[in-house]
Protein backbone atom coordinates (compact mmCIF):
# COMPACT_ATOMS: atom_id res chain seq x y z
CA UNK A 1 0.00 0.00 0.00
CA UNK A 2 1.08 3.72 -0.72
CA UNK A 3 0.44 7.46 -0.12
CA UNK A 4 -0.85 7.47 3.26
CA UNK A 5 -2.05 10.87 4.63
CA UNK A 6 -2.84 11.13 8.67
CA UNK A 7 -4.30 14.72 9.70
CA UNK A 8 -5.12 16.11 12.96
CA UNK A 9 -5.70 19.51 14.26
CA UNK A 10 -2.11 20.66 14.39
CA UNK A 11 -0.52 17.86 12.31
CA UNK A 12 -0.05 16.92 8.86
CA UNK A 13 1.68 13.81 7.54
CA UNK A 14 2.14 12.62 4.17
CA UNK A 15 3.67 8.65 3.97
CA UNK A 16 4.68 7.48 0.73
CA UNK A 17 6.37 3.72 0.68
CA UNK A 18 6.08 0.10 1.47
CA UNK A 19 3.46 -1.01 3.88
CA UNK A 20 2.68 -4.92 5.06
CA UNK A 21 -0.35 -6.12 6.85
CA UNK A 22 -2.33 -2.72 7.47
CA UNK A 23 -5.37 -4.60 7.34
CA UNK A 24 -5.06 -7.15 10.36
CA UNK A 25 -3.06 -4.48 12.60
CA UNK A 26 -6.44 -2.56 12.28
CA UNK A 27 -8.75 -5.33 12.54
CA UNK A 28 -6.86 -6.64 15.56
CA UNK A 29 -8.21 -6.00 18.86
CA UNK A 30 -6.10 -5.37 22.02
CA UNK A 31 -6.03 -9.48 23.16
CA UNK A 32 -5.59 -10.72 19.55
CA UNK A 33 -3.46 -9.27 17.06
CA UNK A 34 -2.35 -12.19 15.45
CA UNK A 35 0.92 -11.82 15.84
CA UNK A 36 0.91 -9.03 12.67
CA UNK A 37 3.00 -6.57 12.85
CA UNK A 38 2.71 -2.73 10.50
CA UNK A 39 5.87 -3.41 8.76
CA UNK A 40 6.74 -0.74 6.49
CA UNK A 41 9.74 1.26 4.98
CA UNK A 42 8.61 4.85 4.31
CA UNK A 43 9.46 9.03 3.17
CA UNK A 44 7.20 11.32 5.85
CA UNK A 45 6.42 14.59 5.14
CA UNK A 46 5.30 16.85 7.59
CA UNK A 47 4.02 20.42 6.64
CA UNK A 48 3.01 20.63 10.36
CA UNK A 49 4.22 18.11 13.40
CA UNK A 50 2.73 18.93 16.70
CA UNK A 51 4.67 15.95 19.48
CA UNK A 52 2.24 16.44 21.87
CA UNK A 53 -0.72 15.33 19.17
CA UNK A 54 1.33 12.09 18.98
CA UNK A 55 1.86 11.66 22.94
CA UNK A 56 -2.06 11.75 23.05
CA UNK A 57 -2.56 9.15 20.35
CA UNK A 58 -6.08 7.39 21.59
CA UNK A 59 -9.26 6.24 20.25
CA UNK A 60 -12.68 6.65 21.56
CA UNK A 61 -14.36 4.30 24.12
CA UNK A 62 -17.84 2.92 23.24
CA UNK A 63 -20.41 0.81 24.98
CA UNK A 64 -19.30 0.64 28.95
CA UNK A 65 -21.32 -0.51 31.28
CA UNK A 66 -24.40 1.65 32.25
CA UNK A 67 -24.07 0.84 36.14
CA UNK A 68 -20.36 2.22 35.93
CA UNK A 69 -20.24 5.58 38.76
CA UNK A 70 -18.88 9.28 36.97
CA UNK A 71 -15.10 8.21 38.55
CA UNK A 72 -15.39 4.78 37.31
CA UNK A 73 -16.45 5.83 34.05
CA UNK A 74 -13.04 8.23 33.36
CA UNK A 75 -11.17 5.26 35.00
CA UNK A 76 -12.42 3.04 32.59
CA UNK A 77 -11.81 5.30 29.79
CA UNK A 78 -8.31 6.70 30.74
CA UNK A 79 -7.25 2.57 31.03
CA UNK A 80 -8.73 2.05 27.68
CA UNK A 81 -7.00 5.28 26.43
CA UNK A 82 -3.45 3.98 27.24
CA UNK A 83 -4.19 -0.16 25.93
CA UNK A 84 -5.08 1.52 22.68
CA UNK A 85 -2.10 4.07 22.57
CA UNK A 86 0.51 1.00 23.66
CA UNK A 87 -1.81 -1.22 21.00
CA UNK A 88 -1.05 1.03 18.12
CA UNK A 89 2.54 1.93 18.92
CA UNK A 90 3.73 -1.75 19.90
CA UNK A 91 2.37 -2.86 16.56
CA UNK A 92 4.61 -0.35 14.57
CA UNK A 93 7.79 -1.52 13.11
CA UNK A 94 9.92 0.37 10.31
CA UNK A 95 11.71 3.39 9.52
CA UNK A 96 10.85 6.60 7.92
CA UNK A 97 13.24 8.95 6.33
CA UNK A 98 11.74 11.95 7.61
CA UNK A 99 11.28 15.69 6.24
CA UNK A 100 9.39 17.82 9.05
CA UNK A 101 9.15 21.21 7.98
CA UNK A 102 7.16 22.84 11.09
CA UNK A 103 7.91 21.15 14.64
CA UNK A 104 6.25 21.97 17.58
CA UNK A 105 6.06 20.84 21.73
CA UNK A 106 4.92 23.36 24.10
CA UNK A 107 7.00 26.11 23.95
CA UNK A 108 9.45 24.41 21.23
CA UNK A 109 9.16 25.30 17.62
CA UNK A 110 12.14 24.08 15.08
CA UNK A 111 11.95 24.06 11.30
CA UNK A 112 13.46 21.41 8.75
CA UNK A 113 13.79 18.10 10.40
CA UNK A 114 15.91 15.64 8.50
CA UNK A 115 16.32 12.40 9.63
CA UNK A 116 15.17 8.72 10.78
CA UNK A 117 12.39 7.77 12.49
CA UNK A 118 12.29 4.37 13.50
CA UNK A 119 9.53 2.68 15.31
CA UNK A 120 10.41 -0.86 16.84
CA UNK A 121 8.33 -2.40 20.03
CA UNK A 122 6.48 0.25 21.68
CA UNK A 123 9.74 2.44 21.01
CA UNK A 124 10.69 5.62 18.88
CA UNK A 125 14.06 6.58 18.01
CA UNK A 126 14.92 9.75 16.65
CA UNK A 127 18.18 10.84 14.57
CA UNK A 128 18.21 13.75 12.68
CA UNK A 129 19.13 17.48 12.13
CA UNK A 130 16.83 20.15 12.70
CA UNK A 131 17.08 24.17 12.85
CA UNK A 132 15.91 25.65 16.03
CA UNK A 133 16.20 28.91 18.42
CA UNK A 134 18.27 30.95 14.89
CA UNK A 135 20.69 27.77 15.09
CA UNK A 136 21.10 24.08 14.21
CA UNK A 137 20.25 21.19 16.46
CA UNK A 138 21.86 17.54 15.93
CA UNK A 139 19.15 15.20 17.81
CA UNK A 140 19.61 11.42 19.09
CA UNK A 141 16.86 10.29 21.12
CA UNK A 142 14.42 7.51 22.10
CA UNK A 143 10.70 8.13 22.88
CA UNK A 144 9.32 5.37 24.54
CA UNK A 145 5.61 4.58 24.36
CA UNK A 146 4.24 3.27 27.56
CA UNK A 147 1.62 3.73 30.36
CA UNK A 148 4.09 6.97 31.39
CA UNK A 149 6.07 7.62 27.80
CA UNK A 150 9.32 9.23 28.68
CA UNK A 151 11.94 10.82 26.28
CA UNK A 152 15.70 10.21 26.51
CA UNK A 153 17.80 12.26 24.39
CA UNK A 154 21.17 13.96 23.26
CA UNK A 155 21.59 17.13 21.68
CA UNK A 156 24.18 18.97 20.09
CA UNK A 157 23.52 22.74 19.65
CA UNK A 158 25.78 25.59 17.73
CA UNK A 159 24.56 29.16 16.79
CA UNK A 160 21.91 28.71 19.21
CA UNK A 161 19.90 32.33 20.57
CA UNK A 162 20.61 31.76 24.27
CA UNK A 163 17.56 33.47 24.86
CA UNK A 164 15.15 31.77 22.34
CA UNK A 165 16.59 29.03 24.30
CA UNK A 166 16.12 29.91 28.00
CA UNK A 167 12.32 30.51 26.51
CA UNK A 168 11.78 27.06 24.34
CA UNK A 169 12.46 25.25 27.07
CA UNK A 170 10.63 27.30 30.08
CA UNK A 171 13.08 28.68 32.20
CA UNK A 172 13.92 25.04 32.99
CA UNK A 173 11.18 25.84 35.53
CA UNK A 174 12.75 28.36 38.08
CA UNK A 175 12.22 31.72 37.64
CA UNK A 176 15.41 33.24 38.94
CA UNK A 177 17.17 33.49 35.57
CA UNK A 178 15.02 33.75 32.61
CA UNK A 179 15.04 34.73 28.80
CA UNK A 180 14.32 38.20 29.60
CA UNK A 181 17.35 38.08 31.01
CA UNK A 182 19.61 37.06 28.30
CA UNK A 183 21.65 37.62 25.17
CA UNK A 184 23.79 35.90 23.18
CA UNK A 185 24.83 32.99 21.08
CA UNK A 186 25.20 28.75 22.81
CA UNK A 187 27.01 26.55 22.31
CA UNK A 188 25.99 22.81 24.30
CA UNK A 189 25.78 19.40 24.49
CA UNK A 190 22.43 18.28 26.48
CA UNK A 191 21.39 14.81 28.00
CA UNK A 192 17.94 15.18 28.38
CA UNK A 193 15.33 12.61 30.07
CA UNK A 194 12.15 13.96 30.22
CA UNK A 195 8.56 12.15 31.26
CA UNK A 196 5.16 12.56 30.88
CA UNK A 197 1.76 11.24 32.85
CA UNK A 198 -0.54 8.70 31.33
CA UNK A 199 -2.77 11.90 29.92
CA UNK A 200 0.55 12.85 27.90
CA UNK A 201 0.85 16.25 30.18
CA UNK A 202 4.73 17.01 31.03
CA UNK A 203 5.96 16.84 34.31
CA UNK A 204 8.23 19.17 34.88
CA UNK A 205 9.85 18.64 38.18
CA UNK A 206 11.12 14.76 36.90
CA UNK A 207 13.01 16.51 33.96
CA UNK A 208 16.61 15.39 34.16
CA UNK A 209 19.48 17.39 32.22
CA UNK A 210 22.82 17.76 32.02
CA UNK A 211 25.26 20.13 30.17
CA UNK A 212 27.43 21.85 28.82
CA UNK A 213 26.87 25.31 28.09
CA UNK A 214 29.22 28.20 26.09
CA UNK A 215 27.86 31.63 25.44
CA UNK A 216 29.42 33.85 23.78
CA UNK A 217 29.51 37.99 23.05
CA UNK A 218 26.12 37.65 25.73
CA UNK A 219 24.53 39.96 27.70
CA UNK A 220 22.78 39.58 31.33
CA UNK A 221 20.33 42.31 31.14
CA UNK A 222 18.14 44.09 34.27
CA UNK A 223 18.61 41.01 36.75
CA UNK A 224 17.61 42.53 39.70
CA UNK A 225 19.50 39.89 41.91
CA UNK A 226 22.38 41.97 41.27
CA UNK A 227 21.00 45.46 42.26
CA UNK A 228 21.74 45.13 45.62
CA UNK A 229 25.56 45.31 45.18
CA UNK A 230 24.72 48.78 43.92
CA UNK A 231 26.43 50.56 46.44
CA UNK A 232 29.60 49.22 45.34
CA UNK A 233 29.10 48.91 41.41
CA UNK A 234 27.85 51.48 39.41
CA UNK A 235 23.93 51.09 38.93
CA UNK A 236 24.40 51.43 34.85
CA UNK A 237 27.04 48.65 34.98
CA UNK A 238 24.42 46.59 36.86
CA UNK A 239 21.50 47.01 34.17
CA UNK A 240 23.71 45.66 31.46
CA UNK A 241 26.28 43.28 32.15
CA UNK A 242 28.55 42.37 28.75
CA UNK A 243 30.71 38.93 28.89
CA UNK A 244 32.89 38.03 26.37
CA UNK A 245 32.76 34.59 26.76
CA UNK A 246 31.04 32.52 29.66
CA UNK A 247 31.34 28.77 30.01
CA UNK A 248 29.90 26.05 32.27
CA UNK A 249 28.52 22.65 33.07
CA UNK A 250 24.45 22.20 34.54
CA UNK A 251 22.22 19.74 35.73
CA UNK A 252 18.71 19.77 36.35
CA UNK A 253 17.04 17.44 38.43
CA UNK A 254 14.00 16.86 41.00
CA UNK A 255 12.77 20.61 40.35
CA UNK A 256 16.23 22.08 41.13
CA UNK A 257 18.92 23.51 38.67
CA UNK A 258 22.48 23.41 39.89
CA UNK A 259 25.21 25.71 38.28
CA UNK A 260 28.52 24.20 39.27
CA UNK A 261 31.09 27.17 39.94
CA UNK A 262 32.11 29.12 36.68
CA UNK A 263 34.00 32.23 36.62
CA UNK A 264 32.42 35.23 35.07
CA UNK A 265 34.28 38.18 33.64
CA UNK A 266 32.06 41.39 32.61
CA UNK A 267 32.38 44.80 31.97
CA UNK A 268 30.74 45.58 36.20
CA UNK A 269 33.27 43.04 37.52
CA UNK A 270 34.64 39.63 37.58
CA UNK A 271 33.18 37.02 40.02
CA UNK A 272 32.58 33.34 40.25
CA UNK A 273 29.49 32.05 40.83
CA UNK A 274 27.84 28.70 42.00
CA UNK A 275 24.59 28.00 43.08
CA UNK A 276 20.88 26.23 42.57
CA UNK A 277 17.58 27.22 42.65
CA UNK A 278 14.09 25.01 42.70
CA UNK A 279 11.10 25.82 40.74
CA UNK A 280 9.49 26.64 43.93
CA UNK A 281 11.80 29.96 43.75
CA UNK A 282 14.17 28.74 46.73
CA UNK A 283 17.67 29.86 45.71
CA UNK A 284 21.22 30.08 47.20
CA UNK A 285 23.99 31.48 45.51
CA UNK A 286 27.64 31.65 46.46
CA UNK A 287 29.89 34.49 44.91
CA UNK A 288 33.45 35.45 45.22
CA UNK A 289 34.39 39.30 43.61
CA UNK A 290 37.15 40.91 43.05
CA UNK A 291 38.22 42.97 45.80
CA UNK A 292 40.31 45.20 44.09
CA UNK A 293 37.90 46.09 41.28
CA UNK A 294 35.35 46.95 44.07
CA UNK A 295 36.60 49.54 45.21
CA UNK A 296 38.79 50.84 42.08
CA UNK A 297 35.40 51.10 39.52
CA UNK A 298 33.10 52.49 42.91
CA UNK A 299 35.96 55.92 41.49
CA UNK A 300 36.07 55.36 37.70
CA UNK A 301 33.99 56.61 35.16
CA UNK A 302 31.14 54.33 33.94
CA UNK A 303 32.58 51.93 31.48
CA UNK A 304 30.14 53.00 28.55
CA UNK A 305 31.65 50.47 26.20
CA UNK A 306 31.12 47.68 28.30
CA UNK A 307 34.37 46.10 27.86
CA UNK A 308 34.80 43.04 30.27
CA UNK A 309 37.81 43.67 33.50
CA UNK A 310 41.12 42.32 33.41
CA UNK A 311 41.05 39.10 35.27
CA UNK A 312 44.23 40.25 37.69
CA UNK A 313 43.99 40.52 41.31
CA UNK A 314 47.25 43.08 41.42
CA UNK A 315 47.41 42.09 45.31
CA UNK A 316 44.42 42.68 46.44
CA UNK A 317 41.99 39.64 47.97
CA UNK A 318 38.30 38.83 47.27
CA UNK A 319 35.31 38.96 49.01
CA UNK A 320 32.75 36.25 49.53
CA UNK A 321 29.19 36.23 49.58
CA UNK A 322 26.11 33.89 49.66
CA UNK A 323 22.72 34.77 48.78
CA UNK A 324 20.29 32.55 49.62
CA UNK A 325 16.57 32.14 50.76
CA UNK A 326 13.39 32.94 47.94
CA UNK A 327 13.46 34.94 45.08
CA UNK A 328 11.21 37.75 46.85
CA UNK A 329 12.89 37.64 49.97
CA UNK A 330 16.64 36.64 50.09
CA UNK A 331 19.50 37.44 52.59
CA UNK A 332 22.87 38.30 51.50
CA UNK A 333 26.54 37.32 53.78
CA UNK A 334 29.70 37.39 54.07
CA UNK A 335 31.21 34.10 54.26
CA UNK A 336 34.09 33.09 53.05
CA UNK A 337 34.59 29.83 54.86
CA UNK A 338 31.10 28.79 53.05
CA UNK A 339 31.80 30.12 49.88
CA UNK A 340 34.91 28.26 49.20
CA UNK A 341 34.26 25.10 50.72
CA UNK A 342 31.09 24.86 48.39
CA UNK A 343 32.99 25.99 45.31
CA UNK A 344 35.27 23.07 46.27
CA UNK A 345 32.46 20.29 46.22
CA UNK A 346 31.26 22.30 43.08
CA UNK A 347 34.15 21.43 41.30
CA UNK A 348 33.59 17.30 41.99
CA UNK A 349 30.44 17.83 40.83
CA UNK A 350 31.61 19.59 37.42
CA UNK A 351 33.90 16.58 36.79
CA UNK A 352 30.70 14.14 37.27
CA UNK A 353 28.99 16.04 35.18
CA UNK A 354 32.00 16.05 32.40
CA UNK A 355 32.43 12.28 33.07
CA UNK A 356 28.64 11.72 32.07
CA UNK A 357 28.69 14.00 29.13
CA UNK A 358 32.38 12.34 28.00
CA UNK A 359 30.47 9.02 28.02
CA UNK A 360 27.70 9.66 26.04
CA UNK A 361 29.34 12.14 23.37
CA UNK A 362 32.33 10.93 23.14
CA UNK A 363 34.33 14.66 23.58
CA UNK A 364 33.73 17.35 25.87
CA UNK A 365 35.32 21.25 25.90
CA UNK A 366 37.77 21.88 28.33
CA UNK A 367 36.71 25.19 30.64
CA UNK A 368 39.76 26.92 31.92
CA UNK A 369 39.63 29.68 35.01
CA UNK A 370 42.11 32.42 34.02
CA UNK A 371 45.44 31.51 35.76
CA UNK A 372 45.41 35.26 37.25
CA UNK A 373 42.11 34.85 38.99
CA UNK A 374 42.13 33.98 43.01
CA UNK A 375 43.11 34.81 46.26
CA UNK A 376 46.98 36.33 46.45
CA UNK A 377 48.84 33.62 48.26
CA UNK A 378 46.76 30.55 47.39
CA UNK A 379 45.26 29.48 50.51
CA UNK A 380 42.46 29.76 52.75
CA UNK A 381 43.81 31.70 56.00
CA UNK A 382 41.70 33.36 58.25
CA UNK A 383 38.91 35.26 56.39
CA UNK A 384 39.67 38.16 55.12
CA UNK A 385 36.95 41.12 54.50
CA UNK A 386 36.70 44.98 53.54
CA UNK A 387 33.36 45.50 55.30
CA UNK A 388 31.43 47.26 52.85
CA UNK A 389 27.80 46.84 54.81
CA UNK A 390 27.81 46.37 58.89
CA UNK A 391 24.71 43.85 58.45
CA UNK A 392 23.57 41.25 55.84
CA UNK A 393 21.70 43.08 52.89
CA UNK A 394 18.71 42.33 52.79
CA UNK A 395 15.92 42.14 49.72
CA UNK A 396 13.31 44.31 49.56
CA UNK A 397 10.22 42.13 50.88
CA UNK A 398 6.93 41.52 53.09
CA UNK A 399 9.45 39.98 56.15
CA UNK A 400 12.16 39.25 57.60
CA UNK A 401 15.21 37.14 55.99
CA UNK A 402 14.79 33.16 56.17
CA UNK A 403 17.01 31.63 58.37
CA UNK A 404 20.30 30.24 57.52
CA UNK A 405 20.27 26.64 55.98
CA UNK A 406 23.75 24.86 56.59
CA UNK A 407 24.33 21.52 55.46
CA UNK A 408 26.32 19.45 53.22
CA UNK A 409 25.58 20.05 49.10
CA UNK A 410 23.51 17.94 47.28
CA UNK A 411 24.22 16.34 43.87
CA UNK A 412 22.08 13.45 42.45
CA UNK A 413 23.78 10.95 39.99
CA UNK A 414 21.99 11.70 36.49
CA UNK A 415 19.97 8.27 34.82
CA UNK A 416 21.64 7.24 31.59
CA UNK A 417 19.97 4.02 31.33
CA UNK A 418 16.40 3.35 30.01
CA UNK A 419 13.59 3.41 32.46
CA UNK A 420 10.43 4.79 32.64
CA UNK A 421 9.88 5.02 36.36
């Protein structure tokens, strides 16, 4: 059989090849296929692709039982939903060479898929090239088909509009840094497992992801976190903060996104950085800035052309700072001892991360901190502090600061393997 055309609402396919035993795959019912299988070797063409169309593949439900109560008639119907979804997809077996000109999931929207689909046992995989976010996308993945379908993937991203991609994919559900926020070209490798509920609706505090990421000539525009540090950096420095280059790992796990340290060199000043936040809005930061520049640009003139600082200490120390407690109401400390002993376990946790992403791709960049960046003298003495602020800043809110939360970090080993869960 030939030219097969499939329509829904959002979706348009076009299947043109070799199809084998359409007839009893159709005709079977969900206790007796006999033993067919939809064999076929195909070219798809997709005008318009919509995934979430295909994570909702059902077929009505006729003739229940009349005595059936309201709850067990959607119980009924939801169990019948999923036999005929895993039915359908467990029956599938072939490959399509694939043109998709309009994608679309949620938020995600990419343009000229080319590639493989191949459906084998209840099982999708995915292999193509696809142009997404003003760059290019190289996708591996496997979508699997089950009570709970869940998505495991790798991408491979270059040219990428860092804040088409902070968007696409929802502010990887916190709200601390967003797109608004952002400028700039990525560069990244991704390992994504993502899963949905038996109605095909995401859930977005399982989604599992780890990274690279590389942005260059970016931007971190109007991020109020940083307004607070306004009485030692010019405010206009603080609304737009240029960086040549900035470079990272990232995982994203149980609701919480953890940015391993990374050291950050604008045209306001040059820090390092770790931290996490939750999609509840919890954060805690830990930041260590350059002493010297402090106090040096609180006397220059503002640096109109935004050009990044030297990354020297010239004898001078750093100061240390956490900032930690909810988005709308955070405290901000001194404390060194804190600072630095998390920015050690954050470096274990950038080689696990490296490790994982090694595995799977098979190469990984190599991020360097500039050689001239650090404490003069190496080591971690008694603290050391110019005490810009007798008390802990806090953020403008409806209460007082939350109380301190001490404890050892937290890291969670990312799931390669297959597993629905």
């Amino acid at each position: 059989m030939e030219a097969v055309q499939i329509e829904a609402p959002n979706t348009e396919i076009q299947l043109d090849g070799k199809f084998a035993n359409i007839l009893p795959v159709l005709l079977a019912d969900s206790t007796n296929s006999g033993g067919a299988e939809l064999r076929f070797r195909a070219d798809l063409y997709a005008p318009h692709f919509d995934l979430s169309e295909l994570l909702a593949m059902t077929a009505p439900v006729d003739d229940l039982p009349a005595d059936l109560t309201r709850k067990s008639v959607e119980d009924a119907q939801k169990a019948a939903e999923i036999r005929q979804r895993e039915r359908i997809t467990k029956l599938l077996k072939g490959t399509f060479k694939a043109r998709i000109d309009d994608f679309r999931y949620r938020e995600i929207v990419a343009e000229r898929f080319r590639g493989d689909l191949e459906f084998d046992n209840n099982e999708l995989l995915i292999k193509g090239n696809v142009d997404a976010m003003e760059g290019a996308v190289k996708v591996d993945g496997k979508l699997f088909f089950e009570e709970k379908p869940y998505l495991k993937a790798k991408m491979e991203m270059a040219g990428i509009d860092v804040k088409q991609f902070f968007q696409q994919f929802e502010n990887f559900g916190q709200q601390v840094i967003q797109a608004k926020h952002l400028k700039g070209d990525l560069q990244s490798q991704l390992l994504i497992n993502a899963y949905w509920d038996e109605d095909g609706h995401f859930i977005q505090d399982r989604l599992q992801v780890l990274g690279d990421l590389n942005i260059s000539d970016g931007e971190l525009v109007d991020f109020q976190l940083l307004y607070d540090f306004s009485n030692y950096i010019k405010i206009q420095d603080l609304r737009r903060i240029k960086f040549e280059q900035l470079q990272n790992w990232l995982e994203v796990r149980n609701g919480r996104v953890f940015i391993p340290v990374m050291f950050v060199q604008t045209n306001a000043m040059n820090l390092s950085i770790s931290g996490e936040h939750t999609i509840d809005n919890r954060i805690d930061y830990n930041m260590q800035i350059n002493a010297a520049q402090v106090l040096i640009n609180k006397f220059k003139r503002y640096n109109s052309d935004m050009r990044p600082q030297k990354a020297v200490r010239n004898g001078w120390f750093n100061l240390y700072y956490r900032i930690y407690g909810t988005v709308d109401r955070y405290k901000i400390k001194q404390d060194k001892r804190v600072v630095r002993r998390r920015f050690a376990s954050s470096e274990h946790h950038k080689r696990e991360i490296r490790v994982a992403l090694l595995r799977e791709f098979g190469r990984v960049t190599n991020f360097e901190e500039p050689l001239d960046w650090g404490d003069e003298g190496g080591n971690g003495g008694e603290d050391e502090y110019i005490d810009l602020e007798e008390e802990p800043v806090v953020s403008p809110g409806n209460g007082t600061p939350l109380e301190e939360e001490e404890g050892e970090d937290e890291y969670l080993d990312f799931e390669i393997g297959e597993g629905g869960g």
